[in-house]
C-alpha atoms as a PDB file:
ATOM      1  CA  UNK A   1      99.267  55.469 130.943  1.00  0.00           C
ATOM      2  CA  UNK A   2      99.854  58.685 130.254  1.00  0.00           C
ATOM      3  CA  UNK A   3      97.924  61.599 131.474  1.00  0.00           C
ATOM      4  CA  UNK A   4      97.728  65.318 129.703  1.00  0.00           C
ATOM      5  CA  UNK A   5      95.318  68.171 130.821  1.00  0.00           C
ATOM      6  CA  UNK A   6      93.473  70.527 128.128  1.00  0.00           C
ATOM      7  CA  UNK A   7      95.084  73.838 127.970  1.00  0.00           C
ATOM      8  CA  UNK A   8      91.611  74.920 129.777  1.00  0.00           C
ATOM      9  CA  UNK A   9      91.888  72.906 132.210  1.00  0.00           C
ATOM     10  CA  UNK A  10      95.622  73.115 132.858  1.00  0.00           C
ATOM     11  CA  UNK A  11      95.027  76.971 133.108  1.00  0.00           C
ATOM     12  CA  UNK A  12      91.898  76.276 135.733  1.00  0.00           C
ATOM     13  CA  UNK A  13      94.574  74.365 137.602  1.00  0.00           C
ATOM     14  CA  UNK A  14      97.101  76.467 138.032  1.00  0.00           C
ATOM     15  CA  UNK A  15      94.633  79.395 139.311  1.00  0.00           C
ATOM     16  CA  UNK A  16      93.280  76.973 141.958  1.00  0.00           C
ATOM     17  CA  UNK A  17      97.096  76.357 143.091  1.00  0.00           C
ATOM     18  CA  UNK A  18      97.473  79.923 142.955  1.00  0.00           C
ATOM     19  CA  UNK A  19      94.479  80.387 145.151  1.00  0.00           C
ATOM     20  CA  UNK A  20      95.333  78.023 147.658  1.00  0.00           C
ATOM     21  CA  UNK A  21      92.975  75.502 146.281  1.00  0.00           C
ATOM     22  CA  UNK A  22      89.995  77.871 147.121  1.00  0.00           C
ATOM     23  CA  UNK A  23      87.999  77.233 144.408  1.00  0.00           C
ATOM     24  CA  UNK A  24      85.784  80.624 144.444  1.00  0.00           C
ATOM     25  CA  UNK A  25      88.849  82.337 144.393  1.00  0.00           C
ATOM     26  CA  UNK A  26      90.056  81.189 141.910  1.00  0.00           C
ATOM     27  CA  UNK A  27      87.160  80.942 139.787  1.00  0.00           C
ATOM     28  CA  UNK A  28      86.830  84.893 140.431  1.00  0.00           C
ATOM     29  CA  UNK A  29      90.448  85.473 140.009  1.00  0.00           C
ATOM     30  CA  UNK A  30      90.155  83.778 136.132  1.00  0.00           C
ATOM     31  CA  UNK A  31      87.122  85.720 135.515  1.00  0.00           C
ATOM     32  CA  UNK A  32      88.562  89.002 136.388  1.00  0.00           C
ATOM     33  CA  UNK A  33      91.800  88.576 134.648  1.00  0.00           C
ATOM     34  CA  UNK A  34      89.575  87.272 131.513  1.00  0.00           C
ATOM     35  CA  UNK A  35      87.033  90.656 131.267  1.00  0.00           C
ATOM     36  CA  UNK A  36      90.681  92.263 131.797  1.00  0.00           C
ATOM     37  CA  UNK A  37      92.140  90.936 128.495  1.00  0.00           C
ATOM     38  CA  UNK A  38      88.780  91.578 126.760  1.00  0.00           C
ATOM     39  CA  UNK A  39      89.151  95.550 127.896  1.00  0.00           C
ATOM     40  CA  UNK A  40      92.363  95.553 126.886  1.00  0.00           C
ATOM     41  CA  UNK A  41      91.373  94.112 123.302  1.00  0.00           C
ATOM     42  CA  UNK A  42      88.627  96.188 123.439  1.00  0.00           C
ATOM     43  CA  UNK A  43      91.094  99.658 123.875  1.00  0.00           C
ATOM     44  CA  UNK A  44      92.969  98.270 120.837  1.00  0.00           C
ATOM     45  CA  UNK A  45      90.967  97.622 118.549  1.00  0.00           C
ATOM     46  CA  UNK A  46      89.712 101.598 119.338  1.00  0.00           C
ATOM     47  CA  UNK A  47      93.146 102.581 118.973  1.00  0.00           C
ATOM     48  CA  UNK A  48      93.441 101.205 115.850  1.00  0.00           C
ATOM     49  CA  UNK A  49      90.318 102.062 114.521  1.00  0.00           C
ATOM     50  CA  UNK A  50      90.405 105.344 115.040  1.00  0.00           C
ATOM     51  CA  UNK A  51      94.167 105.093 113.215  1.00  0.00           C
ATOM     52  CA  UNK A  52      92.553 103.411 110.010  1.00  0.00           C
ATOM     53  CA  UNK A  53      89.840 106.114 110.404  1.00  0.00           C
ATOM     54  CA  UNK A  54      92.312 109.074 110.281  1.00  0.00           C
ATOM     55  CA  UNK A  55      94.036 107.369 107.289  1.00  0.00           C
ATOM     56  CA  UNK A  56      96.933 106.262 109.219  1.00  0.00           C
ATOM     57  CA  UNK A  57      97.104 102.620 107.622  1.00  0.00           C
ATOM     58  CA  UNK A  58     100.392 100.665 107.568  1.00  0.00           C
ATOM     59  CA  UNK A  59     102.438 103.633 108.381  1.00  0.00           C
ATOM     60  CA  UNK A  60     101.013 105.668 105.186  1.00  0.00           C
ATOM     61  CA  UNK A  61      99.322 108.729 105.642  1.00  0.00           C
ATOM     62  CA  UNK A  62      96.300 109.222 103.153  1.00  0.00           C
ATOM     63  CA  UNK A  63      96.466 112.876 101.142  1.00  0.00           C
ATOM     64  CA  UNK A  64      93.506 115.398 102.613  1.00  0.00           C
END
């Protein structure tokens, strides 16, 4: 029989290996690294907001 992990739970695994299967640790380490990526999708979708905004759309810019 073969047995395959979710990709959750195969990620949830490798950060309790990673925190020496402490499992507070490494439910804090996942959580931090998650609100991480979400600020760092947050700053680009700013970025490129505020590039549609100025007109700056696929590499054009718009007449003023």
């Amino acid at each position: 029989m073969e047995f395959r992990l979710t990709e959750a739970e195969a990620i949830a695994l490798h950060y309790y290996q990673a925190a020496h299967r402490d499992g507070w640790a490494a439910l804090v380490q996942a959580i931090a690294d998650a609100l991480a990526d979400i600020d760092a999708a947050e700053r680009h979708i700013t970025y490129h907001g505020r590039l549609v905004s100025y007109g700056y759309a696929r590499g054009r810019v718009c007449a003023a």
